[in-house]
Protein backbone atom coordinates (compact mmCIF):
# COMPACT_ATOMS: atom_id res chain seq x y z
CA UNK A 1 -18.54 -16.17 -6.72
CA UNK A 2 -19.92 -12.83 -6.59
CA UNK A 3 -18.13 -10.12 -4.70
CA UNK A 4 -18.93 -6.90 -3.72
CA UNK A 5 -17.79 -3.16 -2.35
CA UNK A 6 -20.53 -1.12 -1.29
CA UNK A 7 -18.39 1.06 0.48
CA UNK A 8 -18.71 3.79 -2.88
CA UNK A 9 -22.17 3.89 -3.07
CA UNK A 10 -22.47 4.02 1.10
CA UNK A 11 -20.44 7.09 1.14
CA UNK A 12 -22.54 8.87 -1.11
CA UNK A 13 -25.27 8.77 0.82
CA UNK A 14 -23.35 10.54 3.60
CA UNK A 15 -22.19 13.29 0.81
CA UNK A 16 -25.61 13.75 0.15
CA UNK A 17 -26.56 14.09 4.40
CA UNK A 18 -24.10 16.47 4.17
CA UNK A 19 -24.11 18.65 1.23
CA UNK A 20 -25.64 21.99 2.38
CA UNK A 21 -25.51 21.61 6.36
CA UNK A 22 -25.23 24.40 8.27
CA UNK A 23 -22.62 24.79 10.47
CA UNK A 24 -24.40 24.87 14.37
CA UNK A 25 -23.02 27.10 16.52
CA UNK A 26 -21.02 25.78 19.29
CA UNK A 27 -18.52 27.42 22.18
CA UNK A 28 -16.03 25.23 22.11
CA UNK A 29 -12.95 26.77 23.84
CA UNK A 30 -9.92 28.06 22.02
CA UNK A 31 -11.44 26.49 18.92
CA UNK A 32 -9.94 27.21 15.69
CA UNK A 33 -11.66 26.70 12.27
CA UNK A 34 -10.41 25.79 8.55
CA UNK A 35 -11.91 25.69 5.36
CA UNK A 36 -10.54 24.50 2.05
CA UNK A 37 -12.68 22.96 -0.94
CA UNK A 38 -15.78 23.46 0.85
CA UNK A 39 -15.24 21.44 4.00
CA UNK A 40 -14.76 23.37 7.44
CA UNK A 41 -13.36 21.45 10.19
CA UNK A 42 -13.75 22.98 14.00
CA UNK A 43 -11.50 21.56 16.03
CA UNK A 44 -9.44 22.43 19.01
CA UNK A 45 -6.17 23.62 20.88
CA UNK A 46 -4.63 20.24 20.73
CA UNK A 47 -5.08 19.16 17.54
CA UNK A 48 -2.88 21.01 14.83
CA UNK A 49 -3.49 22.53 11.95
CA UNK A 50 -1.91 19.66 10.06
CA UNK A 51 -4.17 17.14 11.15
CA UNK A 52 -7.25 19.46 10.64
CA UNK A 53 -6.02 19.89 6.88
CA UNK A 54 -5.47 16.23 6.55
CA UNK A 55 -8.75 15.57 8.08
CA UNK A 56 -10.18 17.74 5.17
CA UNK A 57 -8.40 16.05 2.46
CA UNK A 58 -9.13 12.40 3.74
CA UNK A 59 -13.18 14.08 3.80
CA UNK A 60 -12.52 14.78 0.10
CA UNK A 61 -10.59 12.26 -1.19
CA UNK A 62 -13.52 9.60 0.23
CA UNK A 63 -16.98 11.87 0.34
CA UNK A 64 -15.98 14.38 -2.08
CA UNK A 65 -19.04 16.19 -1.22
CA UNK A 66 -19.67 19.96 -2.35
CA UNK A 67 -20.00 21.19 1.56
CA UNK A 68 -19.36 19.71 4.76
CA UNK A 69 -18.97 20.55 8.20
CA UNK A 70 -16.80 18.16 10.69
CA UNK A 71 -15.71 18.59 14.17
CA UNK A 72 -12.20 17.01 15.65
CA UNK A 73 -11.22 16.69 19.11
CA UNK A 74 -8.40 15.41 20.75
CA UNK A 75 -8.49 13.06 24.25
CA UNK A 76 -7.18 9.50 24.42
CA UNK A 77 -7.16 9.83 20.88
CA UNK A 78 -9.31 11.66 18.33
CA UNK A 79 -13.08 12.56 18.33
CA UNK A 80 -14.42 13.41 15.06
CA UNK A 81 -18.05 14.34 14.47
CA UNK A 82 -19.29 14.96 10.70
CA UNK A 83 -22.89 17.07 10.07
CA UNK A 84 -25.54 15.24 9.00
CA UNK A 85 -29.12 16.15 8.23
CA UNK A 86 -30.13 13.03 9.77
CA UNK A 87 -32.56 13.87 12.91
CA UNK A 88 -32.87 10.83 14.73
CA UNK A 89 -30.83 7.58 15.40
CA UNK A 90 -33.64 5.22 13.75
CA UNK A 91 -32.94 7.07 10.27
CA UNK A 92 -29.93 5.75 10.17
CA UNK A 93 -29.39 3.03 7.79
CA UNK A 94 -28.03 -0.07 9.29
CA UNK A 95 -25.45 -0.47 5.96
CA UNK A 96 -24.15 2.75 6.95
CA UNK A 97 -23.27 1.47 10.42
CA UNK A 98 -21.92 -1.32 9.36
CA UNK A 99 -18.87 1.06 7.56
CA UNK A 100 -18.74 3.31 9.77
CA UNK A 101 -15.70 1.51 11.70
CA UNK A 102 -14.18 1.02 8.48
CA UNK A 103 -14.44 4.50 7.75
CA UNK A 104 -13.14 5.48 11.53
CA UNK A 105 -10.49 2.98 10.98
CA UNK A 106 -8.91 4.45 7.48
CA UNK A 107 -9.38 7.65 9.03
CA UNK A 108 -7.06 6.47 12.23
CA UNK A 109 -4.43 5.07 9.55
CA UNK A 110 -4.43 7.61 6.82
CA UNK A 111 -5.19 10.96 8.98
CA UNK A 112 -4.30 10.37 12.87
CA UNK A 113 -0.99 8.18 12.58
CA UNK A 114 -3.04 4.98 14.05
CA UNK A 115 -4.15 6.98 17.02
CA UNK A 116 -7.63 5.51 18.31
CA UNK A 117 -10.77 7.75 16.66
CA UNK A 118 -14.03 8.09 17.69
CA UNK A 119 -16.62 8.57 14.99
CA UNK A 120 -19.92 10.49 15.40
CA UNK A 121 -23.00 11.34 13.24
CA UNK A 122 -24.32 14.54 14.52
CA UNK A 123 -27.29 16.24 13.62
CA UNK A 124 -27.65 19.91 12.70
CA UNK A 125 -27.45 20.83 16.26
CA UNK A 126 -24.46 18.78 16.86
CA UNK A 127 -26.27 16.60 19.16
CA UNK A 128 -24.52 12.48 18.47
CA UNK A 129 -27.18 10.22 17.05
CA UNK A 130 -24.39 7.50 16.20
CA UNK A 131 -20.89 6.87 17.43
CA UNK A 132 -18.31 4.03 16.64
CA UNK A 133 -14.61 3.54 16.71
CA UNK A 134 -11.83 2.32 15.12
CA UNK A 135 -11.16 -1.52 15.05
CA UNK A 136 -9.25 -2.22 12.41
CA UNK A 137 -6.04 -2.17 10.24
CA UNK A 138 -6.32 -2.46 6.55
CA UNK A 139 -4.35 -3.71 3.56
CA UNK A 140 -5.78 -3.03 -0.47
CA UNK A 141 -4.54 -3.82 -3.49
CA UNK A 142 -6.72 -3.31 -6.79
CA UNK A 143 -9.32 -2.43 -4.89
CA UNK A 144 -9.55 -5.07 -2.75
CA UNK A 145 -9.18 -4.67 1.06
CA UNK A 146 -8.83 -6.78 4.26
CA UNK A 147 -9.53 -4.94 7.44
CA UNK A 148 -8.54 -7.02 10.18
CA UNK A 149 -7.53 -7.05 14.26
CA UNK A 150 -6.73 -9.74 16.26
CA UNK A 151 -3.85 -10.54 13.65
CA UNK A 152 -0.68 -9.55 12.08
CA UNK A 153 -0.21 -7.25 9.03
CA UNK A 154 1.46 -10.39 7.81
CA UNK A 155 -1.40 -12.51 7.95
CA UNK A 156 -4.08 -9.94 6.20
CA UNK A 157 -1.81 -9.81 3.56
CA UNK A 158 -1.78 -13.67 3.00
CA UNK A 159 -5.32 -13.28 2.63
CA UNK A 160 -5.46 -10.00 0.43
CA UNK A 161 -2.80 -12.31 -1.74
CA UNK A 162 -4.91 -15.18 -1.70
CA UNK A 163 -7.91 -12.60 -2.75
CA UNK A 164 -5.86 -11.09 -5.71
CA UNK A 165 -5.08 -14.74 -7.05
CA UNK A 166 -9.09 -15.84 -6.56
CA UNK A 167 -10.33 -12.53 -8.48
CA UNK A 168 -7.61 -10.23 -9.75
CA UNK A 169 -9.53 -7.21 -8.43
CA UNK A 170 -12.06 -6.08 -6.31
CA UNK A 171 -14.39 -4.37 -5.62
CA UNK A 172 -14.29 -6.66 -2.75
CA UNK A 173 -14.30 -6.27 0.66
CA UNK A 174 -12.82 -8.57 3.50
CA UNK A 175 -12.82 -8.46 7.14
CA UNK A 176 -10.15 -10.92 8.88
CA UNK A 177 -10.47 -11.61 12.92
CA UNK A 178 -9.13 -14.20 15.03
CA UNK A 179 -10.92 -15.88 18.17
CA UNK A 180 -8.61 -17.99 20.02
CA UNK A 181 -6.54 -20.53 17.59
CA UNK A 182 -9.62 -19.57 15.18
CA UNK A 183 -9.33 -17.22 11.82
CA UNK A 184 -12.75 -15.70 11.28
CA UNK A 185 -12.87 -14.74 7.45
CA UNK A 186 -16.05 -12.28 6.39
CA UNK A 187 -16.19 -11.88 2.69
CA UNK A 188 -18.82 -9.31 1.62
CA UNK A 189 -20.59 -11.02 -1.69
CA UNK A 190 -23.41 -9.89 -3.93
CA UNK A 191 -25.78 -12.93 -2.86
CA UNK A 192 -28.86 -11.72 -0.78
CA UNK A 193 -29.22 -15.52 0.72
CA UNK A 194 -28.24 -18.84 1.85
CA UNK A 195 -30.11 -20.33 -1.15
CA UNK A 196 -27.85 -18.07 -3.63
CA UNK A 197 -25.06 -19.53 -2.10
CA UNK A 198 -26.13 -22.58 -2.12
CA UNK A 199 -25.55 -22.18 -6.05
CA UNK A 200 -21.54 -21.67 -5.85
CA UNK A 201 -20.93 -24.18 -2.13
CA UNK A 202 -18.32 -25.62 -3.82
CA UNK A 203 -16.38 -22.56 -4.54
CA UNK A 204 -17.02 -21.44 -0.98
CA UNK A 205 -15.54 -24.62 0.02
CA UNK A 206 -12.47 -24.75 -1.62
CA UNK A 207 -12.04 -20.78 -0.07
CA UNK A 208 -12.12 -22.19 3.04
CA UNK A 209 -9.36 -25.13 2.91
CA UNK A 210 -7.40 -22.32 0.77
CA UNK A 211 -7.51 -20.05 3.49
CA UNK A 212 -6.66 -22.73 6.23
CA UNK A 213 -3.51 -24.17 4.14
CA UNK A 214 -2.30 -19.93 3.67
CA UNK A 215 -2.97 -19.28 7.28
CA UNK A 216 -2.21 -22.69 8.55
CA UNK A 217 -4.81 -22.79 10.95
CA UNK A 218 -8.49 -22.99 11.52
CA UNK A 219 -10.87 -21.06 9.37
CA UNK A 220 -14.10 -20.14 9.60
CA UNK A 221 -15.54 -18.12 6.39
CA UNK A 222 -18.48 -15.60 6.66
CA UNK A 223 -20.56 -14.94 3.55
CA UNK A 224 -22.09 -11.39 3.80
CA UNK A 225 -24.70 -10.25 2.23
CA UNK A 226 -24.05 -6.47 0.55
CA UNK A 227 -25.60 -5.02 3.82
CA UNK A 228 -23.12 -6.63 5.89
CA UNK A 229 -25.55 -9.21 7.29
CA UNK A 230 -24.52 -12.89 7.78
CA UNK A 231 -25.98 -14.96 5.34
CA UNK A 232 -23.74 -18.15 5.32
CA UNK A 233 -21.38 -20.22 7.15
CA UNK A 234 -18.91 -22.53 6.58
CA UNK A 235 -16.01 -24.30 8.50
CA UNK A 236 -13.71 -26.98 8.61
């Protein structure tokens, strides 16, 4: 079966929004300002200096774009705002906001100590055109992940083992959920339809009574497209 981790290539596009932004001017009080490698984060009194530089690293370790500006606040968890040249909500791409809380959720893990974060696309004049928030956990191995809620750390990594001994490595992307006594599996592939996946049922099949013997319960397994959009179904 074809698998797929667009996450790469969707993060370039943001380097490329923000390489060369501007910072806007804003009066934001008793904010303080740090730049390293070409990324300046605003951000204020209650968020340390720590988490700015950490915020800074996690931009470069996963953009690595040549300028960026980013803003961080802190208040039932952590705002954070990243400069765009994007002027209007409808340029958005919809792949784009379909990682976006996988991006808000890695930053929650690796930057904020699992604190709840708030992620906004601003435009040059910091106005929000597109917010999200963390909703998920995540497990990788060989670049594979499983982002999942709903369910135990123990239970994504059943299925990121499961994934390892299907494939080996990724790039693959998996998001596990759970809806009452239900596991809801969504497996990103590189099939743009049902009738694609029509070609490899069996396979898809034998996934899905896999994944119900390994989680002992219900399963219901998602086939995405490399957009993120639903393209087939199956279940027990």
């Amino acid at each position: 079966m074809k698998k797929v981790h667009t996450l790469s290539a969707l993060l370039l596009v943001l380097v490329m929004l923000a390489s060369g932004c501007e910072s806007p001017e804003v009066n934001v009080e008793a904010e303080k300002t740090l730049t390293l490698n070409g990324i300046t984060v605003h951000y204020s009194g209650d968020v340390s200096a720590s988490e700015a530089k950490a915020l800074i690293n996690f931009i470069k370790d996963t953009l690595n774009p040549d300028e960026m500006s980013a803003y961080v606040k802190r208040d039932n968890g952590y705002t954070v705002g990243l400069v765009t040249t994007y002027t209007s909500p409808e340029e958005i791409e919809d792949l784009l906001k379909f990682y976006l809380p996988m991006i808000a959720s890695e930053m929650s893990q690796e930057v904020f100590e699992g604190s709840h974060v708030t992620l906004q696309l601003l435009d040059e004049e910091k106005n929000v055109l597109f917010s999200t928030e963390s909703k998920y956990h995540y497990v990788t191995s060989n670049r594979i992940y499983v982002w999942y809620s709903e369910v135990g750390e123990d239970k994504a990594n059943t299925v990121l083992n499961y994934a390892l001994s299907l494939v080996g490595e990724g790039p693959w992307d998996i998001i596990l959920e759970k809806s009452g006594d239900t596991y809801h599996v969504r497996a990103m592939s590189g099939f743009t339809s049902r009738e694609e996946v029509s070609s490899v049922e069996n396979e898809y099949k034998k996934m899905l009574s896999d994944l119900e013997k390994e989680l002992n319960g219900n399963v219901v397994l998602h086939v995405l497209d490399s957009e993120g959009n639903e393209i087939a179904v199956f279940n027990g």
